[in-house]
Protein backbone atom coordinates (compact mmCIF):
# COMPACT_ATOMS: atom_id res chain seq x y z
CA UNK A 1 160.37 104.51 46.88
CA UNK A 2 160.96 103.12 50.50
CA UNK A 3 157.21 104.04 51.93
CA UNK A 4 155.38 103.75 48.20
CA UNK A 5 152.04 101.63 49.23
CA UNK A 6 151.74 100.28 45.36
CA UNK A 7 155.38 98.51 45.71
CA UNK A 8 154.29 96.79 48.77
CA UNK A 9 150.73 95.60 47.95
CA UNK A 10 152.83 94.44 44.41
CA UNK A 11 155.50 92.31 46.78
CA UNK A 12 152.18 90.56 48.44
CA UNK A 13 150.36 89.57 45.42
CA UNK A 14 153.44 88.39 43.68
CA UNK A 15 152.92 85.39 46.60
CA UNK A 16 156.63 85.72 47.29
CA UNK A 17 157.21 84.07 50.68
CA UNK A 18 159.96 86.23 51.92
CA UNK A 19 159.23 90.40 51.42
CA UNK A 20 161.58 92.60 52.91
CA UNK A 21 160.33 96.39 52.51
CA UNK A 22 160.39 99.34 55.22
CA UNK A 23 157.80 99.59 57.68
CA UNK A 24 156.22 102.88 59.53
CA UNK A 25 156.60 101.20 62.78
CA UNK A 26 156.30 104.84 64.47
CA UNK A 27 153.67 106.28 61.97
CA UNK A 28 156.16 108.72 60.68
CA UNK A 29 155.60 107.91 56.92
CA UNK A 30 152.79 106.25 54.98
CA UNK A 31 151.78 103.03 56.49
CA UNK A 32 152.00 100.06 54.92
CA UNK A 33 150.05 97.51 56.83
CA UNK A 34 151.69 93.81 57.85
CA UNK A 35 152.44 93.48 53.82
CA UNK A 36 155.98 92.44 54.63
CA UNK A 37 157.70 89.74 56.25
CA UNK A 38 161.23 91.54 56.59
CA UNK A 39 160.03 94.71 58.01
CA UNK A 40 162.93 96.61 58.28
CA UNK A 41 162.92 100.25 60.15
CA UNK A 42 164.21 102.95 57.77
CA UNK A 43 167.44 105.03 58.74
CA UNK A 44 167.35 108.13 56.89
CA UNK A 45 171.65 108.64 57.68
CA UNK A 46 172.13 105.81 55.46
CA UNK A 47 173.01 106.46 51.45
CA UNK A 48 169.99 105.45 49.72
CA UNK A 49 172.37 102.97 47.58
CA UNK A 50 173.30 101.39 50.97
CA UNK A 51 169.39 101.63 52.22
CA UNK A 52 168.24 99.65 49.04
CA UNK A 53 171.29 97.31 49.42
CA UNK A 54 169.79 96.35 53.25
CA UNK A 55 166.51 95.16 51.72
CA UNK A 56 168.95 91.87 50.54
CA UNK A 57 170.58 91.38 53.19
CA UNK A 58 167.21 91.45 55.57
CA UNK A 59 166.51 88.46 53.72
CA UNK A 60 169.30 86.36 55.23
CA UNK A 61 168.39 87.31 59.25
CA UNK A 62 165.40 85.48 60.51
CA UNK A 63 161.96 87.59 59.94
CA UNK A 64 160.91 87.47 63.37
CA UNK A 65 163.80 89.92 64.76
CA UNK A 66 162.88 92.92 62.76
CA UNK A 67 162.74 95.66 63.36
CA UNK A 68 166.24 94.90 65.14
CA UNK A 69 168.47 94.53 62.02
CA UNK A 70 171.71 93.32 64.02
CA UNK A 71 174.28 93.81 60.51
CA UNK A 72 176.76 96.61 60.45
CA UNK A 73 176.01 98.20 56.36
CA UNK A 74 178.12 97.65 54.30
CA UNK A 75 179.82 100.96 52.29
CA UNK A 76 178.26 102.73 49.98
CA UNK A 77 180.75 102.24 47.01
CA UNK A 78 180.98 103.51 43.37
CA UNK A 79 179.93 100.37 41.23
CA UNK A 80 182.44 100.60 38.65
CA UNK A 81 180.82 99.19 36.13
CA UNK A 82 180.85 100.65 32.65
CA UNK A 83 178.68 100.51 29.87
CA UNK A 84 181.08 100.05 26.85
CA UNK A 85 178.61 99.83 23.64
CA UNK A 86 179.66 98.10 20.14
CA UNK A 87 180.94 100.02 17.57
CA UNK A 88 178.35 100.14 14.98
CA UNK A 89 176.09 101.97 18.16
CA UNK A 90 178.80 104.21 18.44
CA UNK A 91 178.63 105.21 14.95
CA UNK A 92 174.83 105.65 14.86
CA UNK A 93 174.42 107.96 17.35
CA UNK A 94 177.53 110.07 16.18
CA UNK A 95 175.28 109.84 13.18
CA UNK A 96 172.53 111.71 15.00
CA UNK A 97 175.02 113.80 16.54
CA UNK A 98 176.27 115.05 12.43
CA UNK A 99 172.27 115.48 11.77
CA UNK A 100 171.59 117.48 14.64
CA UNK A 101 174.79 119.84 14.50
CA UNK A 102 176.00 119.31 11.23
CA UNK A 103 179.53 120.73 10.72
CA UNK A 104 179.51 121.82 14.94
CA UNK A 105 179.37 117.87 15.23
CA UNK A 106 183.24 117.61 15.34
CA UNK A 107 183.51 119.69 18.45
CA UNK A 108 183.83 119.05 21.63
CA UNK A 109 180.53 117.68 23.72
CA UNK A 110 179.10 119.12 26.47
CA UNK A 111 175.37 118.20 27.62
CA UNK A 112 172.88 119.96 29.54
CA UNK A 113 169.80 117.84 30.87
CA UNK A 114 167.48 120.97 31.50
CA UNK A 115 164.64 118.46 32.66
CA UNK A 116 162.00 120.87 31.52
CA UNK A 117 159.00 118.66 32.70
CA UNK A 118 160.15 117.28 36.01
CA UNK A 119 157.14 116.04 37.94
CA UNK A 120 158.94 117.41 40.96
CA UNK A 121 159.06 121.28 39.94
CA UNK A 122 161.36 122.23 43.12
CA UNK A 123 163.74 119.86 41.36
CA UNK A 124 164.49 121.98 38.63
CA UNK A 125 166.89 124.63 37.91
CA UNK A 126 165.01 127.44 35.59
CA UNK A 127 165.51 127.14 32.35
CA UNK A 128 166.65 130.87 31.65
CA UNK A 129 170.26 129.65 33.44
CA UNK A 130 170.62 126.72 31.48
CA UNK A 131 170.03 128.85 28.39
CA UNK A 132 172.99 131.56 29.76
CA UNK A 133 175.17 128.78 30.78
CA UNK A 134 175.08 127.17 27.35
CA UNK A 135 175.50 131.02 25.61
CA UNK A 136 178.68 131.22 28.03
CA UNK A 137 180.39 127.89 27.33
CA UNK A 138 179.63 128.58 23.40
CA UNK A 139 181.09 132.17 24.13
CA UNK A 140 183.89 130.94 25.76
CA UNK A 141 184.88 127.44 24.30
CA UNK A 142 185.01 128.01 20.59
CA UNK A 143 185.77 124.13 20.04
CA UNK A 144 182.64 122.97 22.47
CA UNK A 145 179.26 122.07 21.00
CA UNK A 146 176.34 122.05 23.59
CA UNK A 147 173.43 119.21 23.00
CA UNK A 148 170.51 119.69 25.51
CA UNK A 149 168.82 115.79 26.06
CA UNK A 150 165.40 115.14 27.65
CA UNK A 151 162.41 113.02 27.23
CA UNK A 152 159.61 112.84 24.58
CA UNK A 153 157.47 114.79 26.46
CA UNK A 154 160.09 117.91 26.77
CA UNK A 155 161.32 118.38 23.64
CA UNK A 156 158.93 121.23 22.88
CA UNK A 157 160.22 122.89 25.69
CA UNK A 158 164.15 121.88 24.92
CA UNK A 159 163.67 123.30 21.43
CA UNK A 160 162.49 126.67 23.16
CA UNK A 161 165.95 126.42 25.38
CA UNK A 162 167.81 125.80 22.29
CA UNK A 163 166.58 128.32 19.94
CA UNK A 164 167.06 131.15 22.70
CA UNK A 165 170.88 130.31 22.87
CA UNK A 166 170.26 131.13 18.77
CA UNK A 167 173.88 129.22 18.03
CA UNK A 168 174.77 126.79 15.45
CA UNK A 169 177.18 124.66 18.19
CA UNK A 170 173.67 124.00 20.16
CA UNK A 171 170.88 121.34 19.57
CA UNK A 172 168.20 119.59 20.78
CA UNK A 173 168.60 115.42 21.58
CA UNK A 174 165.05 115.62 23.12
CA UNK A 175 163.19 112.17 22.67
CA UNK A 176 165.64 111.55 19.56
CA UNK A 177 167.13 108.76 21.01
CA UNK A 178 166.30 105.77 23.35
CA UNK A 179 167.74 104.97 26.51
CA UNK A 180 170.81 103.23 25.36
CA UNK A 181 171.58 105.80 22.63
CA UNK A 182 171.34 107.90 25.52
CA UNK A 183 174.24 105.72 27.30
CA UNK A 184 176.23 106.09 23.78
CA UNK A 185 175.61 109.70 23.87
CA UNK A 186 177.05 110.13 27.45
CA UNK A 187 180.36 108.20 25.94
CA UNK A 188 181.08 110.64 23.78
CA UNK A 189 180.55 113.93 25.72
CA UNK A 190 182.72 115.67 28.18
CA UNK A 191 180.72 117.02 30.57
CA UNK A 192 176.18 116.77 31.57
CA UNK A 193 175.18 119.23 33.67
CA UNK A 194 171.98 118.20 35.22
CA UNK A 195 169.40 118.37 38.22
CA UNK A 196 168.97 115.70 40.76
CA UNK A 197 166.80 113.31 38.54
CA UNK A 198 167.70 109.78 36.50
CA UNK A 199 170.45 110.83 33.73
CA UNK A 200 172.50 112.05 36.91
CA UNK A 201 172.61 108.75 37.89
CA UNK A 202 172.49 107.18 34.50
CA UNK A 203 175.09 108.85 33.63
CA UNK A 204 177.57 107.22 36.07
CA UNK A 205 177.60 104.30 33.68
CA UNK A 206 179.73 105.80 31.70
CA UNK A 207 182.94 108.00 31.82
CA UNK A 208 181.42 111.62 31.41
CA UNK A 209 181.82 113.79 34.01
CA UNK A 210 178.45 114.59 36.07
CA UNK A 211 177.80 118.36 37.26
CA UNK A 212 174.28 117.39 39.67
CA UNK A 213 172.52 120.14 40.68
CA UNK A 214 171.14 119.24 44.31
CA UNK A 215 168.24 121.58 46.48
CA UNK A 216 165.23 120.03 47.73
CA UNK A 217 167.04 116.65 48.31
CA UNK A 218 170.89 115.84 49.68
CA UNK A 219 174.07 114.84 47.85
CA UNK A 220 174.92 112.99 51.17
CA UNK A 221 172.27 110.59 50.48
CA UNK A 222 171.51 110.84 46.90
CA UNK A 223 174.46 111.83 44.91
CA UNK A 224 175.78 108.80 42.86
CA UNK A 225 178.90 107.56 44.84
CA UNK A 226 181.28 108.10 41.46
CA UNK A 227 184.52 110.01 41.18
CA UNK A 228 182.64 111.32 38.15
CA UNK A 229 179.69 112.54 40.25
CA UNK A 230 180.51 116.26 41.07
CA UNK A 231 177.30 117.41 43.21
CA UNK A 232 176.55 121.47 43.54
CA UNK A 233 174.43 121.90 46.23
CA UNK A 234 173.56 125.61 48.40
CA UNK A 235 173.01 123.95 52.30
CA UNK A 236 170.56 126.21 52.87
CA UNK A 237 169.31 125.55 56.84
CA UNK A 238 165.58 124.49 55.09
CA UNK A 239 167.60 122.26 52.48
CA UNK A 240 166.79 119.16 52.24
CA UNK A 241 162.68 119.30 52.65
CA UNK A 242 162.07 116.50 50.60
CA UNK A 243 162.36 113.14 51.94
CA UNK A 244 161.27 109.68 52.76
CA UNK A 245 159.00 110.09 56.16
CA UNK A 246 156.79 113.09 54.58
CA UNK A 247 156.10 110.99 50.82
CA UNK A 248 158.59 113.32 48.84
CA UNK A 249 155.93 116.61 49.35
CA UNK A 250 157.36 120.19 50.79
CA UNK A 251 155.43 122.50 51.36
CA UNK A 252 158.16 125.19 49.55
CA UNK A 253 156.61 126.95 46.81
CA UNK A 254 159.81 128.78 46.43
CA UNK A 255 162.84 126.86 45.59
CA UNK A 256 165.84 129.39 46.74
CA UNK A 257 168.19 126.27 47.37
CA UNK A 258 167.85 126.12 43.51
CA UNK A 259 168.12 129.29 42.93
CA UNK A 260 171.11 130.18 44.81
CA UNK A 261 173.21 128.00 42.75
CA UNK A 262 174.02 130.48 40.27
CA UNK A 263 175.26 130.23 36.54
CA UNK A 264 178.67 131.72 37.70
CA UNK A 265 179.38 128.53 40.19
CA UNK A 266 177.86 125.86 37.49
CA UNK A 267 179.85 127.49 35.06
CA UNK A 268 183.40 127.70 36.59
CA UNK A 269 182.74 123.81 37.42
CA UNK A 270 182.02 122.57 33.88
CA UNK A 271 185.13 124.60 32.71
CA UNK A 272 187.00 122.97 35.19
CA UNK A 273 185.89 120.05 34.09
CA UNK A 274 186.47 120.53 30.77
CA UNK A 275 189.74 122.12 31.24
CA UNK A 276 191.07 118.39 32.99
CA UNK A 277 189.48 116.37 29.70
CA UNK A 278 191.54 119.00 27.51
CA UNK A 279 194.73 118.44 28.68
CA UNK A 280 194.24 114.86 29.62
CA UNK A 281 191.75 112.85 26.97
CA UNK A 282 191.07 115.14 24.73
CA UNK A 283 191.37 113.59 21.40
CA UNK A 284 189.37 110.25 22.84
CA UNK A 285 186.46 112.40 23.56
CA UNK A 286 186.19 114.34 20.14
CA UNK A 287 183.76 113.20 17.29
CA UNK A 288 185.05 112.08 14.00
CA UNK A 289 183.20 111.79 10.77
């Protein structure tokens, strides 16, 4: 994180000679001390992926001029990198795929990341909606499967989400695969809807299509810069709250910017979605025994 204490007191015992990290030279986020010797001033109108990007470049400008950081950034760009796995991982985690859905397996893939034990709670997008958004695509798309993913820790909860939709076209991927399977899994789908959180951004290494669900934090800073990335977000006037100068804490106990993105508006998204990969690359995306 760009005011995290812990990465900064790791950059000074590492005894690296150079250490370029943002400094609180104003006190308006957690101070750091004189751990760095690139102190750089943090400019929250920046995409984070060009904000980490300035942390190299500091290195190349003599230490004594920061905080003046006299370099024009460059653009944020999409990466365009891909991950393309080998076959045989390909065919293992269509494998999983046939355990987990069984005859639903050769349908089409969409994913729902429901993130059902996000250590930042305003994050999340209530699991009721996920559940009605899955029973709608299943209602609606008689050839779409629906695999909800997650961590170890949430499959409990994921295998709640999945037995309310009560369908045979929907499964739980919770903790049943690591974090390249994951990658594999991606490859084959259509379609993830999930909240601002890692497989959003994970996801972009691949050529699924990403519906991010954005509230507490900002698309204009944190949304993947992908043509794949599709952010839904409410701009509510107290939207973003979360951010770099107050340590990523709100003081909302009520997140309405979640709430107001409703299943309609994620819905008609991943259909449209969908509806592009159907007439376009439809057969490349379906699973075969």
């Amino acid at each position: 994180e760009f005011f995290a204490r812990s990465s900064s007191a790791l950059a000074y015992l590492s005894g690296a000679r150079w250490r370029a990290g943002y400094h609180a030279f104003g006190g308006e986020a957690s101070y750091r001390g004189n751990l760095m010797t690139h102190p750089l001033s943090f400019n929250p109108y920046l995409h984070t992926s060009q904000t980490f990007q300035l942390l190299v470049e500091a290195l190349d400008h003599p230490a004594g001029l920061f905080p003046t950081f006299d370099l024009v950034p460059p653009p944020a760009a999409d990466a365009g990198a891909l991950f393309v796995p080998p076959p045989q991982e390909v065919a293992a985690v269509r494998r999983l795929v046939w355990q987990e859905l069984g005859r639903a397996a050769g349908h089409r893939l969409i994913l729902l990341n429901a993130n059902a034990s996000d250590l930042m709670p305003l994050r999340r997008w209530d699991g009721e909606r996920y559940v009605e958004l899955a029973r709608r695509l299943l209602d609606t798309h008689g050839d779409v499967a629906i695999l909800f993913t997650g961590a170890p820790s949430e499959a409990a909860a994921v295998e709640e989400l999945v037995r309310r939709v009560g369908s045979p076209r929907c499964a739980s991927m919770a903790g049943k695969t690591t974090l390249r399977q994951l990658l594999v899994l991606y490859q084959l789908a259509e379609v993830l809807v999930t909240n601002d959180s890692g497989p959003a951004h994970f996801a972009t290494l691949t050529e699924i299509d990403v519906v991010v669900l954005f509230g507490p934090e900002t698309p204009q800073l944190f949304a993947a810069r992908s043509p794949r990335t599709h952010p839904q977000w409410a701009r509510l006037a107290c939207s973003p709250c979360i951010n770099a100068f107050n340590d990523r804490n709100s003081s909302c106990r009520n997140n309405v910017c979640m709430q107001r993105l409703t299943v309609d508006q994620v819905f008609a998204e991943v259909c449209r979605l969908a509806e592009v990969r159907r007439t376009g690359q439809r057969d490349r995306f379906r699973l075969v025994a």
